[in-house]
Protein backbone atom coordinates (compact mmCIF):
# COMPACT_ATOMS: atom_id res chain seq x y z
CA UNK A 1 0.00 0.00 0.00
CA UNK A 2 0.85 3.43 -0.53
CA UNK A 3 0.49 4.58 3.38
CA UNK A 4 2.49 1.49 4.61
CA UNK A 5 -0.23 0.60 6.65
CA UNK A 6 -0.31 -3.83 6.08
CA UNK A 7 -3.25 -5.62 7.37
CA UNK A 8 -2.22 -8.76 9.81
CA UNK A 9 -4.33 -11.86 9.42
CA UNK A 10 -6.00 -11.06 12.68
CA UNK A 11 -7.25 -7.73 11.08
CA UNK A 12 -4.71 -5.58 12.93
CA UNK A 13 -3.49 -3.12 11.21
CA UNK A 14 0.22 -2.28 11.67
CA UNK A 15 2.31 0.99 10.35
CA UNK A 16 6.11 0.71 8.88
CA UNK A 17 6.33 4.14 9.77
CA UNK A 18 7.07 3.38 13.19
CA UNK A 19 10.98 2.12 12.56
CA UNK A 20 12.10 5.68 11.50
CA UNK A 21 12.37 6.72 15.31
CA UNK A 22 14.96 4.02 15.84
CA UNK A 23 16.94 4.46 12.93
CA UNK A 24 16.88 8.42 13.75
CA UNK A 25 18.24 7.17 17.27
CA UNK A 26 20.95 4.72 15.77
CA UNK A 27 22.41 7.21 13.90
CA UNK A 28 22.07 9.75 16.35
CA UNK A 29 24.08 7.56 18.32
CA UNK A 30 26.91 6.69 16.11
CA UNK A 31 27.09 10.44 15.29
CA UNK A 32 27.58 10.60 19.18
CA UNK A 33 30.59 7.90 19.56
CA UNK A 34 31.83 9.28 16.50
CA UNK A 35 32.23 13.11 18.38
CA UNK A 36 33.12 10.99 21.46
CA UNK A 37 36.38 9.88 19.20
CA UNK A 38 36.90 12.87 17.74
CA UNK A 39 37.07 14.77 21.08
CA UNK A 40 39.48 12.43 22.51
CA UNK A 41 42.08 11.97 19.12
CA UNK A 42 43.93 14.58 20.80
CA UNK A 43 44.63 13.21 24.21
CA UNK A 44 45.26 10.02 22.01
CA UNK A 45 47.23 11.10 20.17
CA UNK A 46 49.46 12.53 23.35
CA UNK A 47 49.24 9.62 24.79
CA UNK A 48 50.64 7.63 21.74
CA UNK A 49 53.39 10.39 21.53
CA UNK A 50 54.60 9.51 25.99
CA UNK A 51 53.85 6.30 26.31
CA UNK A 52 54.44 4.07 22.63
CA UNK A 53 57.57 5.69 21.49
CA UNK A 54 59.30 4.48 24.91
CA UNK A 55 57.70 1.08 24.99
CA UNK A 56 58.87 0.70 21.02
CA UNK A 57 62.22 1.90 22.10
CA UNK A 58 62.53 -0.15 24.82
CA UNK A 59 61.44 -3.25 22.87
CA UNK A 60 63.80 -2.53 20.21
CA UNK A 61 66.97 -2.29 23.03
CA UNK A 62 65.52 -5.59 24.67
CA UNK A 63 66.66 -7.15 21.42
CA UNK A 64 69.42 -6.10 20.99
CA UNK A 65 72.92 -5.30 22.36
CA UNK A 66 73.25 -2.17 23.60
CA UNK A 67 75.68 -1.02 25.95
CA UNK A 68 76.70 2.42 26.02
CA UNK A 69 80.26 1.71 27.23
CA UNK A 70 80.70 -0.87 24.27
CA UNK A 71 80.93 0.98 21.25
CA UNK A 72 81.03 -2.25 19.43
CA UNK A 73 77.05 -2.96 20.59
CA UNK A 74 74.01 -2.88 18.79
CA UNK A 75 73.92 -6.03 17.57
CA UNK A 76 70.42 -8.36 17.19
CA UNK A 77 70.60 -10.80 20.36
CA UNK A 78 66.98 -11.96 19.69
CA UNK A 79 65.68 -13.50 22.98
CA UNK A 80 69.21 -13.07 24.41
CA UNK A 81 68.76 -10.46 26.96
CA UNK A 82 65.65 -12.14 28.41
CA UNK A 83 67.40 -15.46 28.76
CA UNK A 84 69.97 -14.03 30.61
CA UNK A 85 67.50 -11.79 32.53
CA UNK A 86 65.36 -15.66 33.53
CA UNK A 87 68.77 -17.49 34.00
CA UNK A 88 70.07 -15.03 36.47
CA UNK A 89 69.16 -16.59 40.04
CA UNK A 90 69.28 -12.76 41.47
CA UNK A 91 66.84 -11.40 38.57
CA UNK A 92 64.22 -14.52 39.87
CA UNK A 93 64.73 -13.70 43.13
CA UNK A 94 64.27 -10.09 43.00
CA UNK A 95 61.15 -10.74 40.75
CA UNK A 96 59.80 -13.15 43.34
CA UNK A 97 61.13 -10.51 45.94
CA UNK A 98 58.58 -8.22 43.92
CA UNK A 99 55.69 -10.22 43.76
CA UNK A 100 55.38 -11.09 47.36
CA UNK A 101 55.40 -7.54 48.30
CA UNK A 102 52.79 -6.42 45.73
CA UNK A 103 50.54 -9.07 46.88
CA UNK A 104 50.76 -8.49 50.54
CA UNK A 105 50.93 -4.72 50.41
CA UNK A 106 47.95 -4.63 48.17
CA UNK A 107 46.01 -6.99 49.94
CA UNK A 108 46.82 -4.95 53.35
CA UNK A 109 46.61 -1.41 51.79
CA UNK A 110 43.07 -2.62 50.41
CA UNK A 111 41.42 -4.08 53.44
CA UNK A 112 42.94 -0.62 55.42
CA UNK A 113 41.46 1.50 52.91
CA UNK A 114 37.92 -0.29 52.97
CA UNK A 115 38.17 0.29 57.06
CA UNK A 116 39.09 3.87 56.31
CA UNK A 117 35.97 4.60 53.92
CA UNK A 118 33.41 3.01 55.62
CA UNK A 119 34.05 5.04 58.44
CA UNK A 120 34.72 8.01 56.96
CA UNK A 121 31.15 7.10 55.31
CA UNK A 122 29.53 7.67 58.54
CA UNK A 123 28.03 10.71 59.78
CA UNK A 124 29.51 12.02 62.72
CA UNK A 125 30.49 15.61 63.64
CA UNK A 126 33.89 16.31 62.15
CA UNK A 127 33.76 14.31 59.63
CA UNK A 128 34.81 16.95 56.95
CA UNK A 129 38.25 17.57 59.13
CA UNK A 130 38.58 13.93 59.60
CA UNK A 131 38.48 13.58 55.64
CA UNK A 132 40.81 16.59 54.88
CA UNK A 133 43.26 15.00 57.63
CA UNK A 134 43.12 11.55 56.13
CA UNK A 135 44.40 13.06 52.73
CA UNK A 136 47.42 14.97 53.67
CA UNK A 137 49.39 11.43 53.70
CA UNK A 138 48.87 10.95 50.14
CA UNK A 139 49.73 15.09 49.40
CA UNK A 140 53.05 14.13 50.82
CA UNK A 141 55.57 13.78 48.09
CA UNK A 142 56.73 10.21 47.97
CA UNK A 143 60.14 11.55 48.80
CA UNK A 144 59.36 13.66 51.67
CA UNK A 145 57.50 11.25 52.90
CA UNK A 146 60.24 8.00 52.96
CA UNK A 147 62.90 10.53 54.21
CA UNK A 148 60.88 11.24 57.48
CA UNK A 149 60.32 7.82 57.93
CA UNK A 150 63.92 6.90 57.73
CA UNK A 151 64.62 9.36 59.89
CA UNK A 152 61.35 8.13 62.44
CA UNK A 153 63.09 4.63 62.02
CA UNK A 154 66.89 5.50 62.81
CA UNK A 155 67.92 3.15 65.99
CA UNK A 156 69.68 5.65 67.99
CA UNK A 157 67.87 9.23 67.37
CA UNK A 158 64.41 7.60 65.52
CA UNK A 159 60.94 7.92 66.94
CA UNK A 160 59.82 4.51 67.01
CA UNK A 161 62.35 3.37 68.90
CA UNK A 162 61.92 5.66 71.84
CA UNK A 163 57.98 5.16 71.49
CA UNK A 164 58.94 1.92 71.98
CA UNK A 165 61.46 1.87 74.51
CA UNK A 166 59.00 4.23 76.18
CA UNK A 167 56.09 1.97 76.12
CA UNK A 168 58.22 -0.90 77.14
CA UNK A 169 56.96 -2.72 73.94
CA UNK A 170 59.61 -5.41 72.04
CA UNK A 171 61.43 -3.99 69.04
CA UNK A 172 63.01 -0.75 70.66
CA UNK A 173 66.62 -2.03 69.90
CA UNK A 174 65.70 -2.92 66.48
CA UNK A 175 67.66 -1.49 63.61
CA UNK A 176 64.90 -1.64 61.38
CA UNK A 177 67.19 -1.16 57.83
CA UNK A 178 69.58 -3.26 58.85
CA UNK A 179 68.13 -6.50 58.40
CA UNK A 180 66.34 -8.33 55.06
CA UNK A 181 63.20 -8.58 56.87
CA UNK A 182 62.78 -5.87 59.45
CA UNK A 183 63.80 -3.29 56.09
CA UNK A 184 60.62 -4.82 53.98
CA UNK A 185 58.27 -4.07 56.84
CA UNK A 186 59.98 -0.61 56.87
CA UNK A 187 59.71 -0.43 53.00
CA UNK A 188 55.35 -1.98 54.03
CA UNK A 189 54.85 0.72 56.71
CA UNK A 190 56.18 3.63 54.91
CA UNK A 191 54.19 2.56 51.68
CA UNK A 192 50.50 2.11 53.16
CA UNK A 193 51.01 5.04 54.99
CA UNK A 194 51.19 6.92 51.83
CA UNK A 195 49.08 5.38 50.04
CA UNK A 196 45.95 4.15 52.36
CA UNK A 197 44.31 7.48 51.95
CA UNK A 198 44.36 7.13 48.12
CA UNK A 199 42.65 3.53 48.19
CA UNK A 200 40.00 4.99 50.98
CA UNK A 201 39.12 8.52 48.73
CA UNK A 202 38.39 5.98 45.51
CA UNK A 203 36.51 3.11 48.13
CA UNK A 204 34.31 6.39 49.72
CA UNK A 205 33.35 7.85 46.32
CA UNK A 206 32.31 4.35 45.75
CA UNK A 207 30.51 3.46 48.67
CA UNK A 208 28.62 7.24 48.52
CA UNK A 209 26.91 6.71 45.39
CA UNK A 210 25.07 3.54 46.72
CA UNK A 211 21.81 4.07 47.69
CA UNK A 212 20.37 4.25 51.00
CA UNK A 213 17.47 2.97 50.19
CA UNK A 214 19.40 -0.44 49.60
CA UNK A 215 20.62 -0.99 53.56
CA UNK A 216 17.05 0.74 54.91
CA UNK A 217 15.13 -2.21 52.63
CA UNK A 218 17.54 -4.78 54.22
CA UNK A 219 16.79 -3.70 57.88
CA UNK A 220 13.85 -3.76 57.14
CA UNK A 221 13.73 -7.22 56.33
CA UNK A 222 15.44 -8.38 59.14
CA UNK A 223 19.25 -8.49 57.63
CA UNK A 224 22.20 -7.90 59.97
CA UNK A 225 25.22 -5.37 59.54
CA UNK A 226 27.83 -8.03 58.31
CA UNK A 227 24.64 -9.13 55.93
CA UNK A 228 23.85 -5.65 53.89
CA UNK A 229 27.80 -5.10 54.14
CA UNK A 230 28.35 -8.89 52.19
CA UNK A 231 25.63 -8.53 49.84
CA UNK A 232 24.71 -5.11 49.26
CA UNK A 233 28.09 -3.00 49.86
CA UNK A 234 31.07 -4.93 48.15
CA UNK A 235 28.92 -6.50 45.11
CA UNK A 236 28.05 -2.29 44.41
CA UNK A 237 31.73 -1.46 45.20
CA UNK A 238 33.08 -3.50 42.66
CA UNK A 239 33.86 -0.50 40.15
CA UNK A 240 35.60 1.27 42.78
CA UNK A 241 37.59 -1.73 43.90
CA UNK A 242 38.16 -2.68 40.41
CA UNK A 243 39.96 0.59 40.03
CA UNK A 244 42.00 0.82 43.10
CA UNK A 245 43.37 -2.47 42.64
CA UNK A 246 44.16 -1.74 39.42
CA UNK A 247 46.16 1.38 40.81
CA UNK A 248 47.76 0.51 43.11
CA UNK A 249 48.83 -3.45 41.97
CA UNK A 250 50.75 -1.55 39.37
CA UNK A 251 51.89 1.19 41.49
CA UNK A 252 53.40 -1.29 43.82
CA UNK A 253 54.92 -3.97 41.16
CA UNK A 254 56.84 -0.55 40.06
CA UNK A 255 57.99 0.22 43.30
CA UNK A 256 61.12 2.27 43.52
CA UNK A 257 61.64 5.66 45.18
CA UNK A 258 60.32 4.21 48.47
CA UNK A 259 62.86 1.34 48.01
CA UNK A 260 65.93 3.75 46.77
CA UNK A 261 65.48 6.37 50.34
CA UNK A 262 64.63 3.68 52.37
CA UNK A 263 67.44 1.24 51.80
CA UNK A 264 69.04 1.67 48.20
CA UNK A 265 67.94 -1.92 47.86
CA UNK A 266 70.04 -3.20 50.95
CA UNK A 267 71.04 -4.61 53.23
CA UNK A 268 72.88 -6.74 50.08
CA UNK A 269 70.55 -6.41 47.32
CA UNK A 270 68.14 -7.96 49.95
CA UNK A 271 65.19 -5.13 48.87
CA UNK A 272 65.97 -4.32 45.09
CA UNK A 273 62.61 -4.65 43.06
CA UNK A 274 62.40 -4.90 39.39
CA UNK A 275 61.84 -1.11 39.55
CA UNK A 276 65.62 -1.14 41.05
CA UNK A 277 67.16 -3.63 38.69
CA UNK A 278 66.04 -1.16 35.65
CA UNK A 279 66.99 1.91 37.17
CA UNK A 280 70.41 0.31 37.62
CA UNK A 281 70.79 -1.21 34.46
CA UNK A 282 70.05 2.17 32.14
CA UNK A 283 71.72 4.41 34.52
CA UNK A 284 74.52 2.79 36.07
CA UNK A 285 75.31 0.27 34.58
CA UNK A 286 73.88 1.64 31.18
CA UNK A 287 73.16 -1.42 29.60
CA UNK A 288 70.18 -0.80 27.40
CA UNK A 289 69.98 -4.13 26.40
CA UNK A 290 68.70 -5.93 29.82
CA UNK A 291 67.34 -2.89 30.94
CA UNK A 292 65.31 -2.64 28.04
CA UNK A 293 64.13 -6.38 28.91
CA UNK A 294 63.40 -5.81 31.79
CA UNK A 295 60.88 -2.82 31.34
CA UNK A 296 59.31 -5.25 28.98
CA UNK A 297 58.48 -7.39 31.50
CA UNK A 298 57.75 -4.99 34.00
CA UNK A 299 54.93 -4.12 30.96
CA UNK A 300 53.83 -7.61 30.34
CA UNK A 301 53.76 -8.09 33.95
CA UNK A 302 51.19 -4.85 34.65
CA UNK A 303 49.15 -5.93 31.34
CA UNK A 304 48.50 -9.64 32.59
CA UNK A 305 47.62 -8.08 36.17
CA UNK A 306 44.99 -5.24 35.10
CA UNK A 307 43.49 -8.02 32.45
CA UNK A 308 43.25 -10.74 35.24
CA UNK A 309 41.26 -7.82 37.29
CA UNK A 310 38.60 -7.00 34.53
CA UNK A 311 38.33 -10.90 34.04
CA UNK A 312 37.53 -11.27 37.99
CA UNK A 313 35.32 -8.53 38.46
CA UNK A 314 33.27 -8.39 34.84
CA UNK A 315 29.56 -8.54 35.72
CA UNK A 316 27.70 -11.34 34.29
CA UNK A 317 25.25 -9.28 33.03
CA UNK A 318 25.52 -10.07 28.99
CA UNK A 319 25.56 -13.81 30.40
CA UNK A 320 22.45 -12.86 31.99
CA UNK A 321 21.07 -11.17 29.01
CA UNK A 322 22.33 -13.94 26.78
């Protein structure tokens, strides 16, 4: 028919007219993504500019010889570099060294910074000074901040010491950065410290954009603290945990400057990270070739880790859809 009006067997009659609207809105919506990527090609493009010409670079050196004291370098070593990297016993241990303290520290820093935002969640009087006070650990630069705990942590003039030896608590003879172990809980301390705060601001703007109506419905019906926190807090906090671990895993598998003040990777090389190991191998050592390697894997390392997040913590909803 002319209109585009068809008549159903039942009698109904049914207009074509009405699938304009839709198209209208699918192309109103590609026109949208289409600004959306158009707006962002510059910050791309930046992007690109910082971050790919390094990792190219990089990749390039970890294949080759390159050694800025060997003029005679520059060769193509293939998968050289990165066998030597795997078949030096203090490259594995220093990459195991790195792993255990990522894990622990972001386990630790996580559960601290959950504490931290659900109370500072809470109403209570104060509670804007309480937040402002919470954040000046994390304004601290990194550098200030490991210097003052070195100097909190000497033996003979340090803080914790005398708090100790004051409170007549163990550990007040401790030389905290002279020893493998006492030095990583140094390195722990000084770490969450800084970066607690961080974790708890992403965890609160989380936790403050989940409805109250949610935990009011579950009192209602009888559900207990631990019960609304288990099944209505953390399943809704699951963006906002999704990014902080995202943060900070890679914040802490790059580890460094804390490291470097602390200790300069001592006692030994009994605290070196894979952080350390580059930063000696381009700059002292300047060896482009391993160091070059070993960014790679730092890379590869920080790309399995934020994948293996947004594989634990994607929603099933398009299985639920599906």
């Amino acid at each position: 028919m002319a209109s585009g009006v068809t008549v159903s067997p039942s009698g109904v009659t049914a207009s074509h007219g009405g699938s304009r609207p839709p198209l209208r809105r699918a192309r109103a919506a590609a026109a949208d993504r289409r600004l959306g990527w158009l707006l962002l090609t510059p910050t791309l493009a930046i992007l690109l500019a910082v971050t790919a010409f390094p990792f190219a670079y990089n990749l390039w050196n970890s294949v080759h010889q390159v050694n800025l004291t060997d003029p005679n370098g520059g060769g193509f070593t293939g998968l050289g570099n990165y066998r030597s990297l795997f078949a030096d016993p203090v490259f594995r241990q220093t990459l195991l060294r790195t792993l255990v303290f990522t894990a622990v520290s972001v386990a630790t820093q996580i559960v601290a910074g959950l504490v931290v935002a659900l109370v500072l969640n809470r109403s209570f009087r104060g509670r804007g000074w309480v937040r402002a006070a919470v954040l000046v650990p994390w304004a601290v630069p990194t550098v200030v901040a490991a210097t003052s705990w070195k100097t909190m942590l000497d033996p003979q003039t340090g803080f914790v010491n005398q708090l100790l030896s004051a409170l007549h608590l163990p550990g007040a003879d401790t030389n905290w950065l002279g020893g493998e172990w006492t030095a990583w809980v140094a390195i722990g301390i000084t770490d969450a410290w800084k970066t607690v705060p961080f974790v708890a601001i992403i965890l609160l703007a989380g936790l403050q954009v989940i409805p109250d109506e949610l935990y009011e419905a579950a009192r209602i019906d009888g559900a207990g603290a631990w019960h609304s926190f288990w099944h209505i807090t953390l399943p809704l906090l699951k963006p906002a945990l999704l990014v902080a671990l995202i943060f900070r895993t890679l914040s802490a598998l790059l580890v460094f400057d804390v490291v470097f003040i602390l200790t300069g990777g001592g006692p030994g090389n009994t605290t070196e990270t894979l952080s350390f190991i580059n930063w000696r191998e381009f700059l002292v050592s300047t060896d482009f070739g391993t160091g070059g390697a070993v960014s790679v894997v730092l890379v590869v390392l920080s790309l399995l880790v934020a994948a293996g997040y947004v594989r634990l913590f994607r929603t099933d909803e398009g299985a639920t859809e599906r």
